[in-house]
C-alpha atoms as a PDB file:
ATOM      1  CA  UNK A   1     -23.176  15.502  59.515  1.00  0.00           C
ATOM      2  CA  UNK A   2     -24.819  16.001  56.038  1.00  0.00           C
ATOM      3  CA  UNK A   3     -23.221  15.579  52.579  1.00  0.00           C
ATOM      4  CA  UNK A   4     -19.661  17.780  51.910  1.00  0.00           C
ATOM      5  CA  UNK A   5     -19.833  19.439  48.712  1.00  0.00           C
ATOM      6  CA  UNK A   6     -17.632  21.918  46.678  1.00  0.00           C
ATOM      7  CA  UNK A   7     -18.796  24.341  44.436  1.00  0.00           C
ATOM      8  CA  UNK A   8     -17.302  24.400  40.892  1.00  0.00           C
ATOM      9  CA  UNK A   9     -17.522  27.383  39.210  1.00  0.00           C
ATOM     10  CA  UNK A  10     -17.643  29.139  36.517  1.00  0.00           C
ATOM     11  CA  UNK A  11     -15.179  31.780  34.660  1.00  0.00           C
ATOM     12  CA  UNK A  12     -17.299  35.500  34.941  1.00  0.00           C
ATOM     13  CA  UNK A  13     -15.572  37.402  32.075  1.00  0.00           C
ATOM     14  CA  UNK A  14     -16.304  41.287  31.627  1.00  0.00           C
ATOM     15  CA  UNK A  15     -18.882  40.533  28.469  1.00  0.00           C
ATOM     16  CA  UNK A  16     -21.105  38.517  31.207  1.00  0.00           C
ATOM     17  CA  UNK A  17     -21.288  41.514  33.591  1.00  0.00           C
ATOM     18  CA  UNK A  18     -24.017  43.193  32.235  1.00  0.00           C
ATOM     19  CA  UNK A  19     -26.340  46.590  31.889  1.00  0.00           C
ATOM     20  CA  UNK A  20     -27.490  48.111  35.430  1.00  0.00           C
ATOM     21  CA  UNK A  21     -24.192  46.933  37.073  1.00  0.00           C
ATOM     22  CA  UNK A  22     -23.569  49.787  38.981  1.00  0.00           C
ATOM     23  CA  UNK A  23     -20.223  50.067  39.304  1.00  0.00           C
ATOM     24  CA  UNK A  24     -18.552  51.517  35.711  1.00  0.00           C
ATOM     25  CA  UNK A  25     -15.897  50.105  34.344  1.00  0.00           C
ATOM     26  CA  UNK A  26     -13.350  52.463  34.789  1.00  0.00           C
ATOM     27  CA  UNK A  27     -15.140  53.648  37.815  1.00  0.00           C
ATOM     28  CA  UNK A  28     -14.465  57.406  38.217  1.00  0.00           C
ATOM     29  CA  UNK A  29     -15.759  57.596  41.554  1.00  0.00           C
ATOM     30  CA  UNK A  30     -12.896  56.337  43.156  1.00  0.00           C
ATOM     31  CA  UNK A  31     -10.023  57.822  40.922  1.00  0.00           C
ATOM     32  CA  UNK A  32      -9.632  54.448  37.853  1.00  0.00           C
ATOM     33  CA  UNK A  33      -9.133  55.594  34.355  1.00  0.00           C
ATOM     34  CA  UNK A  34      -9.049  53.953  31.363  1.00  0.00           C
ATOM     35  CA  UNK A  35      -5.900  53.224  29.420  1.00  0.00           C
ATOM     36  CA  UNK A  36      -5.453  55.512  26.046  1.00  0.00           C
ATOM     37  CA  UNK A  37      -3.558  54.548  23.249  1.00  0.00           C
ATOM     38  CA  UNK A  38      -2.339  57.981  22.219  1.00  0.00           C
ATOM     39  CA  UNK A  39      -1.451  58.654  26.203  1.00  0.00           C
ATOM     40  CA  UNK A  40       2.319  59.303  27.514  1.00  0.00           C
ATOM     41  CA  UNK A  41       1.887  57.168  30.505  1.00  0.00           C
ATOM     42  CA  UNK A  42       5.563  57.261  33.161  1.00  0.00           C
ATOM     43  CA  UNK A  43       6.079  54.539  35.903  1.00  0.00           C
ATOM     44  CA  UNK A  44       4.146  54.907  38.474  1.00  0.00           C
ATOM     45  CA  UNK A  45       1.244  56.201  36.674  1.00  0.00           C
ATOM     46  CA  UNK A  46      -2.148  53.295  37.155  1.00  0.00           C
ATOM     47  CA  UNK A  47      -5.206  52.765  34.558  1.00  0.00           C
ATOM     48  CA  UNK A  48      -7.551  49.961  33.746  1.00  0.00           C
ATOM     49  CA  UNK A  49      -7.586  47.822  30.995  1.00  0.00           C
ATOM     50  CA  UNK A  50      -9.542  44.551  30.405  1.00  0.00           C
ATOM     51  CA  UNK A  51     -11.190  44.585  33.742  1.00  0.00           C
ATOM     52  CA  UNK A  52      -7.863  45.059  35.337  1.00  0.00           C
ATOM     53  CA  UNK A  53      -5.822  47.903  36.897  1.00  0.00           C
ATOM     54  CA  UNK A  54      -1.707  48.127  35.537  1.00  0.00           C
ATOM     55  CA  UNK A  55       0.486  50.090  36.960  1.00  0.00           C
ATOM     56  CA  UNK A  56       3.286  51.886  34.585  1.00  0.00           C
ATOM     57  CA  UNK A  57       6.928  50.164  34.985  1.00  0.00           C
ATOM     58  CA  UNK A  58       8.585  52.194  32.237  1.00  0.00           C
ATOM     59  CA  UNK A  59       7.613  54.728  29.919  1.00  0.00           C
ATOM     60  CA  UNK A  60       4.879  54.635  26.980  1.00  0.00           C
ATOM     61  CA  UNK A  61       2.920  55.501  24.783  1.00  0.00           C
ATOM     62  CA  UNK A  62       0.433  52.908  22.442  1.00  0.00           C
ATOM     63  CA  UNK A  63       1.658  49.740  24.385  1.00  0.00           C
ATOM     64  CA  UNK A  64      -1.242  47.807  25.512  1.00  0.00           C
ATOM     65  CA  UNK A  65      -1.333  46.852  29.246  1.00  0.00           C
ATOM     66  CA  UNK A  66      -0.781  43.136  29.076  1.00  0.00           C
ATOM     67  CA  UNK A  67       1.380  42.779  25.956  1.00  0.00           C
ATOM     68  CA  UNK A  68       4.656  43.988  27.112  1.00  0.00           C
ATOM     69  CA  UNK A  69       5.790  42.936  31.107  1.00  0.00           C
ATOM     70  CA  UNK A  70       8.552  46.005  30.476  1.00  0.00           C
ATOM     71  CA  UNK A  71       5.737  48.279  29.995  1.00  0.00           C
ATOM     72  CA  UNK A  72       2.859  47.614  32.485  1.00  0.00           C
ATOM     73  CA  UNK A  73       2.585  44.883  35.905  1.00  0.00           C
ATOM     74  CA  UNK A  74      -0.884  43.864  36.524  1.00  0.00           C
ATOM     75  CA  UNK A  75      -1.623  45.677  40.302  1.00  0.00           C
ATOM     76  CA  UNK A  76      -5.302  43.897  40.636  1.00  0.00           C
ATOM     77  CA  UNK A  77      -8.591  43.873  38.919  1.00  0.00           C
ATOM     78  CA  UNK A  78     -10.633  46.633  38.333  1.00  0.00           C
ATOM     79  CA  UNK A  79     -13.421  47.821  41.471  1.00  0.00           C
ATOM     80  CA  UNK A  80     -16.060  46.156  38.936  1.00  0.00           C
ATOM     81  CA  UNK A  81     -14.255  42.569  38.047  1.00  0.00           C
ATOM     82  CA  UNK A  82     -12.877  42.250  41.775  1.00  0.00           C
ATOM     83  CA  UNK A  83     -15.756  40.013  42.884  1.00  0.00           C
ATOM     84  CA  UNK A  84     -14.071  37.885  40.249  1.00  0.00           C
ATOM     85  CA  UNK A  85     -10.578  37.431  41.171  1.00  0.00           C
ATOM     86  CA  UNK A  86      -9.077  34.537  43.599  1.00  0.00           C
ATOM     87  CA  UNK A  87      -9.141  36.958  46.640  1.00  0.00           C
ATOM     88  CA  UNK A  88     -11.849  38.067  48.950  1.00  0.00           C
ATOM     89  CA  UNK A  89     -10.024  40.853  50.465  1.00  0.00           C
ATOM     90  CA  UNK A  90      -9.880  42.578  46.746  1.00  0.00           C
ATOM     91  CA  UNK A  91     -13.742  43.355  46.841  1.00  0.00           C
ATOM     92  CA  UNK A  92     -15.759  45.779  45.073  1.00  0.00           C
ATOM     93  CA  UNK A  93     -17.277  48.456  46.880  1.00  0.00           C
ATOM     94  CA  UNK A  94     -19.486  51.659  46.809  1.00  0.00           C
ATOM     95  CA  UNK A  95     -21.568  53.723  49.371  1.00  0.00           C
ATOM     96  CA  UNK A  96     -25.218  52.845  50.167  1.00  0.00           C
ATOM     97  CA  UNK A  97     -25.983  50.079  47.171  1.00  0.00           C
ATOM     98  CA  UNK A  98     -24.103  48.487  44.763  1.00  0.00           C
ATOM     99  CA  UNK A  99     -25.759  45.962  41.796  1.00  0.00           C
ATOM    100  CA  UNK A 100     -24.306  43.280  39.668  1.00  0.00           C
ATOM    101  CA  UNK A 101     -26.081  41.809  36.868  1.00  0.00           C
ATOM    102  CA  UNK A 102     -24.731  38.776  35.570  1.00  0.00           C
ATOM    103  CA  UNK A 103     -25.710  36.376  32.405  1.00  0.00           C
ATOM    104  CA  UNK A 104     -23.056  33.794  33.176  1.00  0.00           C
ATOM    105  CA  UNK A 105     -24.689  30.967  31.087  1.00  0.00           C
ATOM    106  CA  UNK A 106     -26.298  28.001  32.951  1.00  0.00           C
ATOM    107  CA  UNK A 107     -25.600  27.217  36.759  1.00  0.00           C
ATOM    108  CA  UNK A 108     -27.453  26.176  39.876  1.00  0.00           C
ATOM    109  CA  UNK A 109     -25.622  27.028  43.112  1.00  0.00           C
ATOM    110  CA  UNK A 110     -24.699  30.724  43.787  1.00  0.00           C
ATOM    111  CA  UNK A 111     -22.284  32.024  47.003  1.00  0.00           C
ATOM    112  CA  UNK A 112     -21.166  35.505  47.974  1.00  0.00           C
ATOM    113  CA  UNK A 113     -18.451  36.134  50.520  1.00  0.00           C
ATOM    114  CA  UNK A 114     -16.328  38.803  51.809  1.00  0.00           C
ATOM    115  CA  UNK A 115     -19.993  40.888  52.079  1.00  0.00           C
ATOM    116  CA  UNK A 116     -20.392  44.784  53.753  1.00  0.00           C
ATOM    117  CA  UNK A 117     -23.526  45.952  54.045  1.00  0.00           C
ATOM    118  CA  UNK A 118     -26.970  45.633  56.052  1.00  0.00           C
ATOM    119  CA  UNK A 119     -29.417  44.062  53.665  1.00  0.00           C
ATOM    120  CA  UNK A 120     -29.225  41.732  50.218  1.00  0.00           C
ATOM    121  CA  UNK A 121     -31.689  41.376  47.350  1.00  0.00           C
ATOM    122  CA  UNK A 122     -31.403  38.596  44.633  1.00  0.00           C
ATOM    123  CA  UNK A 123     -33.033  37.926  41.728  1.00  0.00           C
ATOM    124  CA  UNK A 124     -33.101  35.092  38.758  1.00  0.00           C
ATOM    125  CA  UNK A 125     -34.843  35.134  35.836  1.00  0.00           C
ATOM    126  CA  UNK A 126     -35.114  33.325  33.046  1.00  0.00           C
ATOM    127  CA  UNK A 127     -33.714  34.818  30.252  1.00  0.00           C
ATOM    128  CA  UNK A 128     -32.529  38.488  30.175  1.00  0.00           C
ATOM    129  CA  UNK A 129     -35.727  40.762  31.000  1.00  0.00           C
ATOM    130  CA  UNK A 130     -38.105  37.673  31.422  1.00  0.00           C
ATOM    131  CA  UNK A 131     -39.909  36.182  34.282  1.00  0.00           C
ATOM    132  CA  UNK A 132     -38.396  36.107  37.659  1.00  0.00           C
ATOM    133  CA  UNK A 133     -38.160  32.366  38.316  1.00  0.00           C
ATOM    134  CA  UNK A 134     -36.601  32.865  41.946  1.00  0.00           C
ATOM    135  CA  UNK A 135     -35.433  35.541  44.340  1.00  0.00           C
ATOM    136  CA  UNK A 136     -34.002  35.804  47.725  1.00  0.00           C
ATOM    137  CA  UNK A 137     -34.108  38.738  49.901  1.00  0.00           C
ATOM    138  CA  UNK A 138     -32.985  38.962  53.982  1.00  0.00           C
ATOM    139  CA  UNK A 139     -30.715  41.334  55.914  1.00  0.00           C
ATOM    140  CA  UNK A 140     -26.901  40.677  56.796  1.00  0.00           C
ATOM    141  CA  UNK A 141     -27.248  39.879  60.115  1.00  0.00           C
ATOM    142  CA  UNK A 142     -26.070  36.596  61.971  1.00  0.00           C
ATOM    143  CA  UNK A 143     -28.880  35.065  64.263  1.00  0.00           C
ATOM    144  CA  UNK A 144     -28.015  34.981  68.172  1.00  0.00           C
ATOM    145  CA  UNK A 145     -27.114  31.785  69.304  1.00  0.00           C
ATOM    146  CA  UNK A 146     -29.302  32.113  72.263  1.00  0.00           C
ATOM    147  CA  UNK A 147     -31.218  34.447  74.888  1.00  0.00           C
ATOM    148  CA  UNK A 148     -28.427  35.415  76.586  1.00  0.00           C
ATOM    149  CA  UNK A 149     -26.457  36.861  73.083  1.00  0.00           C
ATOM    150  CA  UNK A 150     -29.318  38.241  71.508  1.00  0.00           C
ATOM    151  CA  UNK A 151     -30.416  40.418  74.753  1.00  0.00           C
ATOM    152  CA  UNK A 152     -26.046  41.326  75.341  1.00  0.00           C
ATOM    153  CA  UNK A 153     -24.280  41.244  72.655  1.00  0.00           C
ATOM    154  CA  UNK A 154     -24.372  42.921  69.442  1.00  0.00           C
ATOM    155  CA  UNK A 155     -25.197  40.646  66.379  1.00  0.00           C
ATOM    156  CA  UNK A 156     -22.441  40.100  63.934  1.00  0.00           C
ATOM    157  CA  UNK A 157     -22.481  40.910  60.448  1.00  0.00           C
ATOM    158  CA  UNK A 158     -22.911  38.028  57.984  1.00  0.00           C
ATOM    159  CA  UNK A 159     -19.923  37.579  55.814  1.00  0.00           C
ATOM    160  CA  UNK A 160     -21.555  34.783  53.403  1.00  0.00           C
ATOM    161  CA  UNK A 161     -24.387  33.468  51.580  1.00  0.00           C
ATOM    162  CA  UNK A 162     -25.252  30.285  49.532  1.00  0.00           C
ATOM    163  CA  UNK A 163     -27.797  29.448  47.445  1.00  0.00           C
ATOM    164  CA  UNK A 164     -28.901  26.365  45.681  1.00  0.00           C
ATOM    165  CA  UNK A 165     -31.716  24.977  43.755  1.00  0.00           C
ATOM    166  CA  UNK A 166     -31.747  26.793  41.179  1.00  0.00           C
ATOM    167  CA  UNK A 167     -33.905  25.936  38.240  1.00  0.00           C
ATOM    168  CA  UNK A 168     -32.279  24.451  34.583  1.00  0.00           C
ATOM    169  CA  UNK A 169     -32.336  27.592  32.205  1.00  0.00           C
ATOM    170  CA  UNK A 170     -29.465  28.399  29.086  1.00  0.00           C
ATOM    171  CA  UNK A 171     -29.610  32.168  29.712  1.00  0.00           C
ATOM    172  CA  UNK A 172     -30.679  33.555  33.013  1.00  0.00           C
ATOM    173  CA  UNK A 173     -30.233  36.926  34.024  1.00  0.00           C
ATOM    174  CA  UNK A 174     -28.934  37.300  37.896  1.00  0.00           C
ATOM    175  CA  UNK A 175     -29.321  40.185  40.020  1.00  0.00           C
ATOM    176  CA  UNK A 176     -27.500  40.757  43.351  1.00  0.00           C
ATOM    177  CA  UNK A 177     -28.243  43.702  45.082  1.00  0.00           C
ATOM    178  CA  UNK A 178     -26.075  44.894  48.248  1.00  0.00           C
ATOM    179  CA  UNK A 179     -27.645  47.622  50.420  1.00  0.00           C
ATOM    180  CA  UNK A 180     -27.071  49.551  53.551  1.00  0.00           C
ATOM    181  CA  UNK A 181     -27.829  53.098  55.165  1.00  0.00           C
ATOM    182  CA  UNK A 182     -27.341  56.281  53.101  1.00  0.00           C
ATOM    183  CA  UNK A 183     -23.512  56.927  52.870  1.00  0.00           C
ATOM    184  CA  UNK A 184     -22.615  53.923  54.300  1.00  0.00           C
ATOM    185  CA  UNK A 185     -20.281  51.293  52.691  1.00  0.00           C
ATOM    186  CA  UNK A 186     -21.853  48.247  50.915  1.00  0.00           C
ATOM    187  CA  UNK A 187     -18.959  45.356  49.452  1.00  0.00           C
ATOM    188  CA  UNK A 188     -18.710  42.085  47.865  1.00  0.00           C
ATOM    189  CA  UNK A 189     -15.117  40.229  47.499  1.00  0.00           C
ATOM    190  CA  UNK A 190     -16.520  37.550  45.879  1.00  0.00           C
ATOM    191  CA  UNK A 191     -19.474  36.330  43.159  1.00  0.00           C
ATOM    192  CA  UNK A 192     -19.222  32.605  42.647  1.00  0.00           C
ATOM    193  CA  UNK A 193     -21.586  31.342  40.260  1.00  0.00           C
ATOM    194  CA  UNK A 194     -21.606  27.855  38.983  1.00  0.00           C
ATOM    195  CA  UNK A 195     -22.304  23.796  40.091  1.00  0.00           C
ATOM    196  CA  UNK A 196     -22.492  22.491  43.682  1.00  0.00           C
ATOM    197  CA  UNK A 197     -20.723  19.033  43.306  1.00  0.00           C
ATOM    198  CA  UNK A 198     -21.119  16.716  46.518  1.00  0.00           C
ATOM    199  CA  UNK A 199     -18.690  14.587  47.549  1.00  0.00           C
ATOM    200  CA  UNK A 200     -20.622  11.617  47.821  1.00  0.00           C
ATOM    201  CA  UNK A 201     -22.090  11.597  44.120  1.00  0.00           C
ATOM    202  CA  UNK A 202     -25.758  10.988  44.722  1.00  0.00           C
ATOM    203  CA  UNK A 203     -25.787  12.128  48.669  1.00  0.00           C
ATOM    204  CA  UNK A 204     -27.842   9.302  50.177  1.00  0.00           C
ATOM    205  CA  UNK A 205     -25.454   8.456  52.898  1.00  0.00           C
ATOM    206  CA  UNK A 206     -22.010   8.881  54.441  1.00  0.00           C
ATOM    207  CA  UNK A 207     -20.728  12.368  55.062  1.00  0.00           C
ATOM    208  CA  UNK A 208     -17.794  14.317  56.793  1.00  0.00           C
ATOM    209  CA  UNK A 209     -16.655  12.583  59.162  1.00  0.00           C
ATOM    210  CA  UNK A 210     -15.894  13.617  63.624  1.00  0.00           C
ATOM    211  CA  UNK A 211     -12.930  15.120  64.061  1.00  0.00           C
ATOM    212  CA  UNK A 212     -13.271  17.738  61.303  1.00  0.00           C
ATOM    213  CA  UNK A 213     -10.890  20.795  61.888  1.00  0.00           C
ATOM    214  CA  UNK A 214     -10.415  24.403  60.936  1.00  0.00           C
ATOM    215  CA  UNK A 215      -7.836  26.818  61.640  1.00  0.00           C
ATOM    216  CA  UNK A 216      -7.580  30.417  61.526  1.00  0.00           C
ATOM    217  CA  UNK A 217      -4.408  31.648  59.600  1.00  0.00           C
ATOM    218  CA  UNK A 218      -3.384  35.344  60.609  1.00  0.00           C
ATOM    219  CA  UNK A 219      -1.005  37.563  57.633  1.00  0.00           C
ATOM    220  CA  UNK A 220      -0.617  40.258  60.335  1.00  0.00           C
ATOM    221  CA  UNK A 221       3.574  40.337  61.173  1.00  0.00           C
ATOM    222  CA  UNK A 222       5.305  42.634  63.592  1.00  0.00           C
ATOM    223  CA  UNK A 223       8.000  45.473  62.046  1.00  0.00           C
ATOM    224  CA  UNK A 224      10.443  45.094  64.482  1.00  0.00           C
ATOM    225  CA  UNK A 225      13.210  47.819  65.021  1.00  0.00           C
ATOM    226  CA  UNK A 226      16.488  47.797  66.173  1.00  0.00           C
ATOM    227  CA  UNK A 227      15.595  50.011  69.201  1.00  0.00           C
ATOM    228  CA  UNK A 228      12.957  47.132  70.121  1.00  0.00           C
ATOM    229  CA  UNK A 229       9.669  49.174  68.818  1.00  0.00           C
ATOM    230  CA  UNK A 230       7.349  47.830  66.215  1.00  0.00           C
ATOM    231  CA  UNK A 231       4.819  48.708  64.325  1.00  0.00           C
ATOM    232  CA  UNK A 232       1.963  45.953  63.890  1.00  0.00           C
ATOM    233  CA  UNK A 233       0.945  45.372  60.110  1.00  0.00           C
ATOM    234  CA  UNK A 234      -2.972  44.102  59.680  1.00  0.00           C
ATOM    235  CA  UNK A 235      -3.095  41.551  57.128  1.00  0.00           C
ATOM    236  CA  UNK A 236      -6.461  39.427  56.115  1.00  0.00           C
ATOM    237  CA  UNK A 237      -6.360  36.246  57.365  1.00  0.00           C
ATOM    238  CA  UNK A 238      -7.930  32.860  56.224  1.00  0.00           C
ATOM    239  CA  UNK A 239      -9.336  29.832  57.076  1.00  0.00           C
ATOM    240  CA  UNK A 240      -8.186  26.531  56.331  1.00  0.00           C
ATOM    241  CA  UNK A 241     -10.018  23.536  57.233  1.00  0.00           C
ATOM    242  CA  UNK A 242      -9.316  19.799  57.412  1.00  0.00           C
ATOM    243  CA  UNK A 243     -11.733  16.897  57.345  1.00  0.00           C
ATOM    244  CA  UNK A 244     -12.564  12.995  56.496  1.00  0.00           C
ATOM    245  CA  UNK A 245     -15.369  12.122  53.853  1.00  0.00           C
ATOM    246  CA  UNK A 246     -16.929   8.709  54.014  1.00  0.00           C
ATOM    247  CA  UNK A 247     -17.823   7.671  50.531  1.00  0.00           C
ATOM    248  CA  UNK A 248     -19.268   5.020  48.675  1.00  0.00           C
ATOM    249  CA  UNK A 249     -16.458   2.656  47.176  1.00  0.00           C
ATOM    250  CA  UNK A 250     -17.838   2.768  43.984  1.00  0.00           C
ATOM    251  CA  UNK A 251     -18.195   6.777  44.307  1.00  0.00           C
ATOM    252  CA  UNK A 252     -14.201   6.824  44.623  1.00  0.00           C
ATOM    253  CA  UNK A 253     -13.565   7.461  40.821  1.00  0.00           C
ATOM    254  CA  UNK A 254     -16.008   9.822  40.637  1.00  0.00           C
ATOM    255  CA  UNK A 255     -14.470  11.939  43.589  1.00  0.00           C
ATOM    256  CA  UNK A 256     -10.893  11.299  41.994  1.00  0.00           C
ATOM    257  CA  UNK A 257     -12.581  13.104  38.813  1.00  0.00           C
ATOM    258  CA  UNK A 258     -13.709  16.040  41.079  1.00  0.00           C
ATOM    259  CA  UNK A 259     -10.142  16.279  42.511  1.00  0.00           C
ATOM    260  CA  UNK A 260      -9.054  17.230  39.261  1.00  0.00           C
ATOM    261  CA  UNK A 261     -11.100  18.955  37.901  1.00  0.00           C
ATOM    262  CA  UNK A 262     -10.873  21.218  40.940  1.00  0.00           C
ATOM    263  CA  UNK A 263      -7.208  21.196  41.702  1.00  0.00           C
ATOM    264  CA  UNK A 264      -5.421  24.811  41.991  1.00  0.00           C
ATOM    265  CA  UNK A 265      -9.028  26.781  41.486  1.00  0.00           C
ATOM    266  CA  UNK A 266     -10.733  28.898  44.059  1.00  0.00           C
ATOM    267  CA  UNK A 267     -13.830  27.059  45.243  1.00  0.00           C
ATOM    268  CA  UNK A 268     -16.085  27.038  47.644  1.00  0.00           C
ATOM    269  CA  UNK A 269     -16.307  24.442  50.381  1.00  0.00           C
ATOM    270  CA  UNK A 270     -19.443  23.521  52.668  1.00  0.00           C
ATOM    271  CA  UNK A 271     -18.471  20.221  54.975  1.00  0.00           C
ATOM    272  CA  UNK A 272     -22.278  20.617  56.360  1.00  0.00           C
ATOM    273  CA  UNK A 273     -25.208  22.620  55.521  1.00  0.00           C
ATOM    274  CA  UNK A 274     -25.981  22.830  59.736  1.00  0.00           C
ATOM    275  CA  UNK A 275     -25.452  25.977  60.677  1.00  0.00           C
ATOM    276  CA  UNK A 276     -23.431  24.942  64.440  1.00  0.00           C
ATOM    277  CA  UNK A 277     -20.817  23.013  61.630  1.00  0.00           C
ATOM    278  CA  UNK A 278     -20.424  26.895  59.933  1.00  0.00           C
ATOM    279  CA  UNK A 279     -16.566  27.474  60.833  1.00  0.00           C
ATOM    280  CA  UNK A 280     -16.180  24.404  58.549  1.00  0.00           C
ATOM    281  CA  UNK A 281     -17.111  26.228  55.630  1.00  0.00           C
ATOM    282  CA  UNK A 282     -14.652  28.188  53.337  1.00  0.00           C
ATOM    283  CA  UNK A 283     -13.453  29.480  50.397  1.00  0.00           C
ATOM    284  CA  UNK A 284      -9.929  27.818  48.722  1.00  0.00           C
ATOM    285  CA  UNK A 285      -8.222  25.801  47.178  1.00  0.00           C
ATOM    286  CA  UNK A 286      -9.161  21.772  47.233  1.00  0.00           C
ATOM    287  CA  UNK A 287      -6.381  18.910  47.738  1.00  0.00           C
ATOM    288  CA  UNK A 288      -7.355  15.449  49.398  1.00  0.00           C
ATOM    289  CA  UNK A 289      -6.120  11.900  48.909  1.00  0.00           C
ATOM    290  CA  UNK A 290      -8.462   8.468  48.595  1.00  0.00           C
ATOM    291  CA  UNK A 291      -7.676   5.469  50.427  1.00  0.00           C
ATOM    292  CA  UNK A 292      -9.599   2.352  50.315  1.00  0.00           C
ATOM    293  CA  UNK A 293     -11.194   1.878  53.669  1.00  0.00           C
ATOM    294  CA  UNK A 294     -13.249  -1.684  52.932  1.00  0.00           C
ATOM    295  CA  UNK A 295     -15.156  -2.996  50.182  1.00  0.00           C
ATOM    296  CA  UNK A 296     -17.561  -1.108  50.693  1.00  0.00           C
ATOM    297  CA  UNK A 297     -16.453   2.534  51.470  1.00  0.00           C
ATOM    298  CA  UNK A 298     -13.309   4.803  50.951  1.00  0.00           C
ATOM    299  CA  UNK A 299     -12.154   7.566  52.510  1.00  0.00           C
ATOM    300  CA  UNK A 300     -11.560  10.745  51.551  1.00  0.00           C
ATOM    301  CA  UNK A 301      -8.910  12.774  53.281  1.00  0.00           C
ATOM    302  CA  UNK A 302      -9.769  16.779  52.409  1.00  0.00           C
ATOM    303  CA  UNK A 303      -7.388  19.572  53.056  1.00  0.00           C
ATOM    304  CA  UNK A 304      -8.408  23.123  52.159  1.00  0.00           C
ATOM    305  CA  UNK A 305      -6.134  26.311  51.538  1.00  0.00           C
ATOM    306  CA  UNK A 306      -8.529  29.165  52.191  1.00  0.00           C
ATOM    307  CA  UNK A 307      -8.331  32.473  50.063  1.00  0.00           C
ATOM    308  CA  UNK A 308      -6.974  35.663  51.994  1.00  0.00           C
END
């Protein structure tokens, strides 16, 4: 197999989410409003604050969501920051299109997961309004994996992209456009912009190793009742996967450094970029040990947590 690599990214804050989004922050259309300082706001009651939503523990009126845990609990992010969170079941979401415009600062790798919709549209440019250095465009379709499933069964939907090779610029301007039918629903759960890092430093050799592994994780559990019925609750589910990376010996400390500097952050994961080696992509969260193999090589022992 090819080179493993993770992708480090970066923080999106609401002030990099920029004009022609299309999703408002509070977005109306599906019931958010914004917090008010001169409001009376009693529990239960939910508004949006910050790019998040907070739901009303106690009575209140002028305390900021965020400043007093008595006050307000944090339910989730807002429908425009959810591409943003460490979930890719909390996505955002609209009817026929939705647009994201993003000046993030410099990176070169861009994925989207958790995706709804029929067709995508991306653009880079240079610098807000400037030239369009790059842009992708393709529908959300997975290809057949031969005669016999393209002429009986129905494609699948693709759930993720990736993107790489991106040019060096300090303010770019990236557009993401999600499209499907009139009236039909269109979602991201997650925007990761930011640096693909491979595991083997400069990639010339080595690689994930046979035997690599992934396992689906289900959240769905049964409500069993005393009289023996249940009622079956659908949870997301996720994908962990385990795998060996052969590395240089002198690459160890450098892979140590990544470790680190990804520990307990959502990242992205690609053990392969061949498309039969897919299912040992994901998105999660890194942990791996290094043991020196010879004097030459060491090996890298990955496990990742994927994100419901």
């Amino acid at each position: 197999m090819t080179a493993a690599r993770i992708l480090v990214p970066l923080s999106v804050t609401a002030s990099m989410v920029s004009a022609g989004t299309s999703i408002a922050e509070p977005d109306l259309s599906i019931g958010e409003a914004a917090w008010a300082a001169g409001t009376a706001y009693t529990p239960g009651q939910r508004v949006t604050h910050s790019g998040s939503v907070w739901e009303a523990v106690a009575a209140s009126t002028g305390v900021t969501p965020g400043t007093d845990g008595t006050k307000w609990l944090r339910f989730g992010p807002s429908n425009r920051m959810a591409p943003f969170d460490e979930y890719t079941t909390t996505p955002a979401g609209s009817t026929t299109s939705l647009t994201f415009v993003l000046r993030p600062g410099f990176f070169n790798a861009i994925r989207l997961d958790g995706l709804v919709g029929s067709a995508y549209s991306i653009t880079l440019k240079d610098a807000p309004g400037g030239a369009v250095v790059n842009s992708w465009t393709g529908d959300l379709w997975e290809q057949a994996i031969g005669m016999y499933e393209l002429l009986f069964q129905p494609l699948r939907y693709l759930k993720s992209l990736s993107f790489d090779g991106i040019g060096i610029y300090p303010d770019p301007e990236l557009t993401i456009t999600i499209s499907a039918s009139t009236g039909a629903p269109v979602a991201v759960g997650t925007i990761m912009v930011g640096d693909w890092r491979s595991l083997i430093g400069n990639a010339n050799w080595g690689g994930v190793v046979r035997g690599a592994s992934a396992q689906r994780k289900s959240y769905t559990y049964w409500d069993e009742k005393p009289d023996g019925t249940y009622s079956i609750v659908r949870r997301p589910a996720r994908r962990d996967v385990q795998c060996q990376v052969v590395i240089d010996a002198h690459e160890a400390m450098y892979t140590d450094a990544l470790l680190d500097e990804v520990l307990d952050r959502l990242v992205a994961f690609e053990a392969t970029d061949l498309p039969r080696y897919g299912y040992l992509n994901t998105v999660g969260f890194v942990s791996g040990s290094i043991a020196d193999d010879t004097s030459a090589n060491a090996r890298l022992d990955l496990q990742i947590k994927g994100s419901i």
